[in-house]
PDB file of N, CA and C in Angstrom:
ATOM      1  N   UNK A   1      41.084   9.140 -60.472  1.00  0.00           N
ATOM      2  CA  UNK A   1      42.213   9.550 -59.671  1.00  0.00           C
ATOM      3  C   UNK A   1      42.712   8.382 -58.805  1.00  0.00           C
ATOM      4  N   UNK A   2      41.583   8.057 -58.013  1.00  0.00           N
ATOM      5  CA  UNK A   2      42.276   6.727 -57.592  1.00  0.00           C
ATOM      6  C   UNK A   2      42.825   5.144 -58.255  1.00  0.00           C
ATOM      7  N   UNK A   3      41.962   5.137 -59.308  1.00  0.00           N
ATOM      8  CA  UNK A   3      42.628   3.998 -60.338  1.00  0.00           C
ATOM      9  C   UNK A   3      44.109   4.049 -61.032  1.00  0.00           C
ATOM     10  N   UNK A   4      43.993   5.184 -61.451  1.00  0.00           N
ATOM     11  CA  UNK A   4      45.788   6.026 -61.288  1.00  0.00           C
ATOM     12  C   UNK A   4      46.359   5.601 -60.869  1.00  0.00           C
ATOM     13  N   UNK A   5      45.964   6.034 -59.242  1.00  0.00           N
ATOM     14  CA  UNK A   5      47.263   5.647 -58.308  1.00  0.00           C
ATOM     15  C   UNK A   5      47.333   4.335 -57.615  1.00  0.00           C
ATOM     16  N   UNK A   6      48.124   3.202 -58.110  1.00  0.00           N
ATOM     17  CA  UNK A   6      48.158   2.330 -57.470  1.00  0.00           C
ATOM     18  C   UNK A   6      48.451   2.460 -55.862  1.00  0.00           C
ATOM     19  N   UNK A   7      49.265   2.852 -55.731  1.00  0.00           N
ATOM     20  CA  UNK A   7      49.096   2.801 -54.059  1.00  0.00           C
ATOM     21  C   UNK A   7      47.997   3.568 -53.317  1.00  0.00           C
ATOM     22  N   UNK A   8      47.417   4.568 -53.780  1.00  0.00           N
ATOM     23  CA  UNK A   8      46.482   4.781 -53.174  1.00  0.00           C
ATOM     24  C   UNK A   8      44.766   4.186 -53.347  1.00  0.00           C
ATOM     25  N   UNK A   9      44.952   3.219 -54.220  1.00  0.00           N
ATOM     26  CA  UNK A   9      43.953   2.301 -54.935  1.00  0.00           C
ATOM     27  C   UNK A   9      44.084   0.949 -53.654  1.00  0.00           C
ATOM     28  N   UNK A  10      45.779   0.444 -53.465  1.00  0.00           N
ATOM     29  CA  UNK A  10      45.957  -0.269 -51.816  1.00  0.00           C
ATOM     30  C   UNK A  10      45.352  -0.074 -51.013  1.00  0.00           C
ATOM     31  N   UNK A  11      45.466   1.788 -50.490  1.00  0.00           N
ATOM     32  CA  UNK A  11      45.219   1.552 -49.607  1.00  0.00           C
ATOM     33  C   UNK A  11      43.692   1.925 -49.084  1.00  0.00           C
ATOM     34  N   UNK A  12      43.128   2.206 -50.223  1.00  0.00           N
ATOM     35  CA  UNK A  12      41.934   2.114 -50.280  1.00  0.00           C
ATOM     36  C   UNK A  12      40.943   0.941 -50.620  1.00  0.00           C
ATOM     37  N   UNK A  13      40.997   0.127 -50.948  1.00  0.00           N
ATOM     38  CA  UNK A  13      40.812  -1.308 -51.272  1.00  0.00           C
ATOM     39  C   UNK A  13      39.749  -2.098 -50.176  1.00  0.00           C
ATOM     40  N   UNK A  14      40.784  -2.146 -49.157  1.00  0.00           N
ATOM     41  CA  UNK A  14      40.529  -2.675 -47.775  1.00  0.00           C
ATOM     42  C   UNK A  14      39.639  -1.856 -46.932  1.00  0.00           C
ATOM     43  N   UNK A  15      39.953  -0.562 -46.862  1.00  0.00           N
ATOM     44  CA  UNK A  15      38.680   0.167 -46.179  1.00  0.00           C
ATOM     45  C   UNK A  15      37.661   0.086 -46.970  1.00  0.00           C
ATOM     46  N   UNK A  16      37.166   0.169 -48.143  1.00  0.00           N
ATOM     47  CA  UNK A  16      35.627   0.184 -48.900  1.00  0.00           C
ATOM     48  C   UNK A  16      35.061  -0.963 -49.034  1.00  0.00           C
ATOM     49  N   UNK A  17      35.932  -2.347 -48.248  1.00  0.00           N
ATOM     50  CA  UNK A  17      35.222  -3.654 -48.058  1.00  0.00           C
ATOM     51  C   UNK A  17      34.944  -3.466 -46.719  1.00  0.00           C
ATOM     52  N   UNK A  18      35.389  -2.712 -45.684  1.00  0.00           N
ATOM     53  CA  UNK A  18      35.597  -2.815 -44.121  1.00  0.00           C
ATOM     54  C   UNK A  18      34.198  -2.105 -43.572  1.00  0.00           C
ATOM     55  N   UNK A  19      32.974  -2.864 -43.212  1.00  0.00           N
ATOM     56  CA  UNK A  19      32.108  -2.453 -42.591  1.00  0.00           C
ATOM     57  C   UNK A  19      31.983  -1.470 -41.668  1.00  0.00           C
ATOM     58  N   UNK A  20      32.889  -1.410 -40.409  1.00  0.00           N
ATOM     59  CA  UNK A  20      33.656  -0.978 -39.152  1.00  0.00           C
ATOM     60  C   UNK A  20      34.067   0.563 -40.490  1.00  0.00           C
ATOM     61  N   UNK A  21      35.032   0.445 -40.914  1.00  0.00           N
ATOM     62  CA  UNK A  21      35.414   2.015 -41.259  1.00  0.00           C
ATOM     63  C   UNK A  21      34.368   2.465 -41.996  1.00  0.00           C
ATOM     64  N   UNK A  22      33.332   1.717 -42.981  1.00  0.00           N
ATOM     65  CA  UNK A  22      32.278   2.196 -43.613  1.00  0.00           C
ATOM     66  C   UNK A  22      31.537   3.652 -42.492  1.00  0.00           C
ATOM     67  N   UNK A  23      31.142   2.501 -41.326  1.00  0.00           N
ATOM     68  CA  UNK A  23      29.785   3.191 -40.070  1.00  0.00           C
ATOM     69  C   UNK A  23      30.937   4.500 -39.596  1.00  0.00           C
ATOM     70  N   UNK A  24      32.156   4.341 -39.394  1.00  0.00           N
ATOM     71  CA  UNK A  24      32.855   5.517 -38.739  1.00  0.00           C
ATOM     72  C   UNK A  24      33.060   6.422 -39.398  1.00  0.00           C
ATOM     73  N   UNK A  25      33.250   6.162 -41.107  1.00  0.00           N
ATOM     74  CA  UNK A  25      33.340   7.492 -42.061  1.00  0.00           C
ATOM     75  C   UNK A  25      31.899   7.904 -42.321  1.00  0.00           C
ATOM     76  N   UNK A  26      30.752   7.525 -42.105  1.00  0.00           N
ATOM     77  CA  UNK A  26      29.600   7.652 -41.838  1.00  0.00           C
ATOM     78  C   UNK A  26      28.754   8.491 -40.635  1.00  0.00           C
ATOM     79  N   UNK A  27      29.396   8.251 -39.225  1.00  0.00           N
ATOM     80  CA  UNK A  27      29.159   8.451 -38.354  1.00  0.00           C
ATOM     81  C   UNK A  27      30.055  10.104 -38.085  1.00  0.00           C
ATOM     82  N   UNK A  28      31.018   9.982 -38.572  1.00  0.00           N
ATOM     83  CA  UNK A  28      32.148  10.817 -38.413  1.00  0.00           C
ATOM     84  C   UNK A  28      31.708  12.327 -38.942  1.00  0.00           C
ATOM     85  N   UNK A  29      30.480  11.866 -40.570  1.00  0.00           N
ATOM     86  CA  UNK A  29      30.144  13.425 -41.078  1.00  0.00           C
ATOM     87  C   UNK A  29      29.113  14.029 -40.439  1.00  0.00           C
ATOM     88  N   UNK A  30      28.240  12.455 -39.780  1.00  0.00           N
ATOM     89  CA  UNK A  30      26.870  13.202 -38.926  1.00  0.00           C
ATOM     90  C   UNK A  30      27.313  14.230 -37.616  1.00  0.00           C
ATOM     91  N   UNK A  31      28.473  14.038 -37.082  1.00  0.00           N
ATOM     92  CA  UNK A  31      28.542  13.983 -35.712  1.00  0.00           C
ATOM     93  C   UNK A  31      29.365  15.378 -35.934  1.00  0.00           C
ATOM     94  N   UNK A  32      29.886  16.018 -37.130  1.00  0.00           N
ATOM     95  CA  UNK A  32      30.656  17.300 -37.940  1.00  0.00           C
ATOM     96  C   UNK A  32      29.559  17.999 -37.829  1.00  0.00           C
ATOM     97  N   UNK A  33      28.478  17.532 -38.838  1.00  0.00           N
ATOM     98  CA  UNK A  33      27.146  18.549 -38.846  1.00  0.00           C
ATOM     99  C   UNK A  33      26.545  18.738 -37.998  1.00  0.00           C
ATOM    100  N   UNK A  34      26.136  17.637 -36.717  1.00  0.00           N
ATOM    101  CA  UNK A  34      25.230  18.081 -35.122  1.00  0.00           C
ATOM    102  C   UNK A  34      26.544  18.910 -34.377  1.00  0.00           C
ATOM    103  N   UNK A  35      27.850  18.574 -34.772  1.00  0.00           N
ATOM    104  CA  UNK A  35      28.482  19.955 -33.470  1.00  0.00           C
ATOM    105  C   UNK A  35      28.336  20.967 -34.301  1.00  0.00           C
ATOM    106  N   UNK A  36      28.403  21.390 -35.651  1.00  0.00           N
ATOM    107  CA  UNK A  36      28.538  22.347 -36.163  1.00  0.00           C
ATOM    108  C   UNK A  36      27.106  22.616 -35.994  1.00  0.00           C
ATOM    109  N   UNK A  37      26.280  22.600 -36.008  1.00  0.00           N
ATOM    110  CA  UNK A  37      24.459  22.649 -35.956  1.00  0.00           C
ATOM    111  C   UNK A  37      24.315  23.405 -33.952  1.00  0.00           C
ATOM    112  N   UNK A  38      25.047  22.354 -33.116  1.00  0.00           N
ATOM    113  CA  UNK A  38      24.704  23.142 -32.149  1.00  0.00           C
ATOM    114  C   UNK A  38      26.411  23.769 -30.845  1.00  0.00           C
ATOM    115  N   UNK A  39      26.833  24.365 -32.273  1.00  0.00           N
ATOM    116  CA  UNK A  39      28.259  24.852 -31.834  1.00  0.00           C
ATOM    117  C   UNK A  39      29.035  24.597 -30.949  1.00  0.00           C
ATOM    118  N   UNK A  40      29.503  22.937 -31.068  1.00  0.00           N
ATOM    119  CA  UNK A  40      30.066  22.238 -30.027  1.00  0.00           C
ATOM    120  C   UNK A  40      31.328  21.556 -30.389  1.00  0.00           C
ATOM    121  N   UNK A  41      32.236  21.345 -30.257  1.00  0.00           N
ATOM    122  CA  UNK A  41      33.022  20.447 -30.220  1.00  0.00           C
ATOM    123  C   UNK A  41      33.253  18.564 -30.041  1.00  0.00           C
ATOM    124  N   UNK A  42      34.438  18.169 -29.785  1.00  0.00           N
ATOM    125  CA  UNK A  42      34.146  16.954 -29.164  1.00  0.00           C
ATOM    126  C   UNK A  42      33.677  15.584 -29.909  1.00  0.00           C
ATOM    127  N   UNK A  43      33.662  14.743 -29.140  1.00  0.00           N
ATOM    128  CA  UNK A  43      33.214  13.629 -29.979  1.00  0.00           C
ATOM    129  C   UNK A  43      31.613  13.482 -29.987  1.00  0.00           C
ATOM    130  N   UNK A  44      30.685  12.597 -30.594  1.00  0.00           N
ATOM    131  CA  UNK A  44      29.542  13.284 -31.097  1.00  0.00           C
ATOM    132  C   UNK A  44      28.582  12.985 -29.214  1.00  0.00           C
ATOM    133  N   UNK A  45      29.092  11.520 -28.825  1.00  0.00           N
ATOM    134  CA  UNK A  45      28.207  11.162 -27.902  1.00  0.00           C
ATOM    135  C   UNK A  45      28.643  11.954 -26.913  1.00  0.00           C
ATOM    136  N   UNK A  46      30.059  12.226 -26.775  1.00  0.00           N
ATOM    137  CA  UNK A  46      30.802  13.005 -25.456  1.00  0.00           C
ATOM    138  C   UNK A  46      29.576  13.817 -24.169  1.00  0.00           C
ATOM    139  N   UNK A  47      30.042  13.444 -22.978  1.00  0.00           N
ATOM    140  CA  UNK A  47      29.467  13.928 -21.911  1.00  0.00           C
ATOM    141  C   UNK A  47      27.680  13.402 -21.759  1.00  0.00           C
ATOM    142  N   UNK A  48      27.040  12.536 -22.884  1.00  0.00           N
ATOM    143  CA  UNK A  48      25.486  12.670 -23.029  1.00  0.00           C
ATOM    144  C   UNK A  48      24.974  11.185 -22.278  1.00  0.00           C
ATOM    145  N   UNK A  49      26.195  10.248 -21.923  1.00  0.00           N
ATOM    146  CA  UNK A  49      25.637   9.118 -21.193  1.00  0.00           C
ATOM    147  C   UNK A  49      26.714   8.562 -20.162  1.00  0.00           C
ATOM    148  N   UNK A  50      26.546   7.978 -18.966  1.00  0.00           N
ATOM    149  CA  UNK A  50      26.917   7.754 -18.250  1.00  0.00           C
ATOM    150  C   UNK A  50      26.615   6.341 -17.352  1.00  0.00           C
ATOM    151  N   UNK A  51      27.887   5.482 -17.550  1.00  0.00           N
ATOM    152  CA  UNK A  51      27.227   4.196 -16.700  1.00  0.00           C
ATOM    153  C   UNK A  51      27.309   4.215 -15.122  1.00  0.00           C
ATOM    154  N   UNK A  52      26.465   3.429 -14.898  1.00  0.00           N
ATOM    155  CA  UNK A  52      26.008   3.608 -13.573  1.00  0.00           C
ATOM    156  C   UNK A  52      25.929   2.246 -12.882  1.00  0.00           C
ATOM    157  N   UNK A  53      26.766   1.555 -11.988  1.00  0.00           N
ATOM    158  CA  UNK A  53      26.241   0.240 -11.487  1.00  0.00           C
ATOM    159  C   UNK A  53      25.225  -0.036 -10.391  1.00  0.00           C
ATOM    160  N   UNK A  54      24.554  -0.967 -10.954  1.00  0.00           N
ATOM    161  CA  UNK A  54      22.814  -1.237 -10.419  1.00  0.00           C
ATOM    162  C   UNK A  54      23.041  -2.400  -9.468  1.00  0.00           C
ATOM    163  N   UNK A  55      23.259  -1.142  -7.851  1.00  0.00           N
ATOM    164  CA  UNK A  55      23.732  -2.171  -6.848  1.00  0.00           C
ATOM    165  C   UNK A  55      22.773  -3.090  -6.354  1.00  0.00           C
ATOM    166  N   UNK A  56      21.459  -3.182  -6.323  1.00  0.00           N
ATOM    167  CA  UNK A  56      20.304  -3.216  -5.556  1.00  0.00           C
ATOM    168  C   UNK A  56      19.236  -4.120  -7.132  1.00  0.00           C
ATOM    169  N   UNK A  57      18.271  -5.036  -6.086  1.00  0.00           N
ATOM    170  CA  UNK A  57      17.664  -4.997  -6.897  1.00  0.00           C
ATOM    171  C   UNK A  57      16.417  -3.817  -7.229  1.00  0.00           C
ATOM    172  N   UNK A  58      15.977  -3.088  -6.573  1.00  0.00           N
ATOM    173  CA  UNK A  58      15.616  -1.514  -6.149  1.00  0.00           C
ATOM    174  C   UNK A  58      16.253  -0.936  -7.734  1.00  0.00           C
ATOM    175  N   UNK A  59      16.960  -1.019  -7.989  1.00  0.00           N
ATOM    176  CA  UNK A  59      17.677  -0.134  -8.500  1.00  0.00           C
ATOM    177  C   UNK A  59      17.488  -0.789  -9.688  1.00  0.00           C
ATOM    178  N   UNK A  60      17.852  -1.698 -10.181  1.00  0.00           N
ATOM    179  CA  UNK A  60      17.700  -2.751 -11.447  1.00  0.00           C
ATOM    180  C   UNK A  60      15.760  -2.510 -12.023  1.00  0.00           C
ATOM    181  N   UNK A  61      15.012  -2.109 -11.139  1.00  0.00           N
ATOM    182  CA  UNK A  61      13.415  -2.162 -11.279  1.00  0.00           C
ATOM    183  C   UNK A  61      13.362  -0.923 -11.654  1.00  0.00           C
ATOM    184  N   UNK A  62      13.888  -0.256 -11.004  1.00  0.00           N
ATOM    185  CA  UNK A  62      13.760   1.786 -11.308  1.00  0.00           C
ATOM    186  C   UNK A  62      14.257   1.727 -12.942  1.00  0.00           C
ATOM    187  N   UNK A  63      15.181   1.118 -13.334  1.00  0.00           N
ATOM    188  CA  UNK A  63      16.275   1.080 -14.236  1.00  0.00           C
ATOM    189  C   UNK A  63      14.991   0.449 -15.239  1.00  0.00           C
ATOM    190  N   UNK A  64      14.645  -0.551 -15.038  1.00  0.00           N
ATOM    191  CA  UNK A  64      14.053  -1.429 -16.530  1.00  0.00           C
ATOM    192  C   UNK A  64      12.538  -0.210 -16.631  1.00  0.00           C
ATOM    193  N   UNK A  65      11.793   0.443 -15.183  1.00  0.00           N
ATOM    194  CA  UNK A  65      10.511   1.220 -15.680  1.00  0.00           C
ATOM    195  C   UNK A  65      11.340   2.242 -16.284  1.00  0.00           C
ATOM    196  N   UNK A  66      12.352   2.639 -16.289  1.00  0.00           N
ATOM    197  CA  UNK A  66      12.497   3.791 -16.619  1.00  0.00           C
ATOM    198  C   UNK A  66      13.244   3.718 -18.434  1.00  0.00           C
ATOM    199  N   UNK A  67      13.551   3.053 -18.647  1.00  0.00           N
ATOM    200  CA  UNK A  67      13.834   2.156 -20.015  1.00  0.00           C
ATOM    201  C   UNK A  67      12.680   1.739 -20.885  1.00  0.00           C
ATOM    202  N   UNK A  68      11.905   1.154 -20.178  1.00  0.00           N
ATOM    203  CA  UNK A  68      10.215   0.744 -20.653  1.00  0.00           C
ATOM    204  C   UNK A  68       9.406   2.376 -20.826  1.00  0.00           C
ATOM    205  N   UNK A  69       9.343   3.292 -20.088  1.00  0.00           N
ATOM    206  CA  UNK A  69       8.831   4.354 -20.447  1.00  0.00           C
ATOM    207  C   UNK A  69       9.646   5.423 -21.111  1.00  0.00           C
ATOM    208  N   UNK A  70      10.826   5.212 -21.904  1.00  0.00           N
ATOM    209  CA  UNK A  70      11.431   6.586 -22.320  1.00  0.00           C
ATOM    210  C   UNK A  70      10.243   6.411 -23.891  1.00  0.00           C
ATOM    211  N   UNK A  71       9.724   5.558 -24.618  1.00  0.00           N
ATOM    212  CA  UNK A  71       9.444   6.062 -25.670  1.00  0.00           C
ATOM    213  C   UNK A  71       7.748   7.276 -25.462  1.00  0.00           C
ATOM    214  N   UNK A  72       7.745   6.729 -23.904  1.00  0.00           N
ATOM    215  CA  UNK A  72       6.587   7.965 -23.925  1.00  0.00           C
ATOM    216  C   UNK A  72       7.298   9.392 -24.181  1.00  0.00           C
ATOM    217  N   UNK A  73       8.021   9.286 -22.978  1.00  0.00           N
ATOM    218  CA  UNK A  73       8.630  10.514 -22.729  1.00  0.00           C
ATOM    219  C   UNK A  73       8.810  11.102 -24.188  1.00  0.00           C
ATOM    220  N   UNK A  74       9.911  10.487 -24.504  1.00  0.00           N
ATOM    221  CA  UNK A  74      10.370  11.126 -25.544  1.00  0.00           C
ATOM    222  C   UNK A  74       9.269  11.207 -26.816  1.00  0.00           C
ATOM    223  N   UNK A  75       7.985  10.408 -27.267  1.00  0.00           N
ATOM    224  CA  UNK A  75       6.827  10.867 -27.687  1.00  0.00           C
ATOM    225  C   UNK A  75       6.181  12.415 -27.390  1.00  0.00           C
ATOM    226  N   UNK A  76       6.443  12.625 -25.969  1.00  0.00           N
ATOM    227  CA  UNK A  76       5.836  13.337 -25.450  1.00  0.00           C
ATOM    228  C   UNK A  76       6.806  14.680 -25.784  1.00  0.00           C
ATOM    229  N   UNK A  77       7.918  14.804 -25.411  1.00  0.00           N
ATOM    230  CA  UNK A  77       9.090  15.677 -25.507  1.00  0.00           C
ATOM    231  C   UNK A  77       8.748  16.277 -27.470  1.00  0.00           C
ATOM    232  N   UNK A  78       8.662  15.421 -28.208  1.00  0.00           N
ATOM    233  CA  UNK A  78       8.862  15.368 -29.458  1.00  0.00           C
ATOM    234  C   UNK A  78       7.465  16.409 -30.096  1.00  0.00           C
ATOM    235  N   UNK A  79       6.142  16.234 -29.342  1.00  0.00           N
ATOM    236  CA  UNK A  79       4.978  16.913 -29.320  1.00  0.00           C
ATOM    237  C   UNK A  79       4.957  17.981 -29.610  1.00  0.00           C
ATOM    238  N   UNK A  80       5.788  18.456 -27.330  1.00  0.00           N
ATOM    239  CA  UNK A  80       6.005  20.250 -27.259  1.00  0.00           C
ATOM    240  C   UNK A  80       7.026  20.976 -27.781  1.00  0.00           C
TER     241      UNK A  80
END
């Protein structure tokens, strides 16, 4: 079907070399099945992270233990 159609053979061409649209038509079906999985809308990451500026060095130390220990956590989370 697409060899057929030359123009749509164009304009397909360029996206199936394009890395960048590869990961987004990729990313695009996972992120269909987790809202449809937990009946949500939206874009897939929407509302789940938030930047925060690390005024202090206080704050930069809280920031790296707490980065250094998520694979417990989440070890741990993954358990119960």
């Amino acid at each position: 079907m697409i060899v057929n159609g030359p123009e749509r053979l164009a304009e397909r061409r360029p996206r199936l070399s394009s890395p960048s649209w590869m990961m987004r038509f990729v990313t695009e079906r996972i992120a269909r099945f987790a809202n449809a999985e937990v009946q949500v809308s939206g874009r897939f990451w929407q509302g789940r992270y938030e930047m925060n500026r690390l005024l202090d060095e206080a704050a930069i130390t809280a920031c790296m233990v707490d980065v250094a220990l998520y694979p417990i956590g989440a070890r741990n989370r993954a358990v119960s």
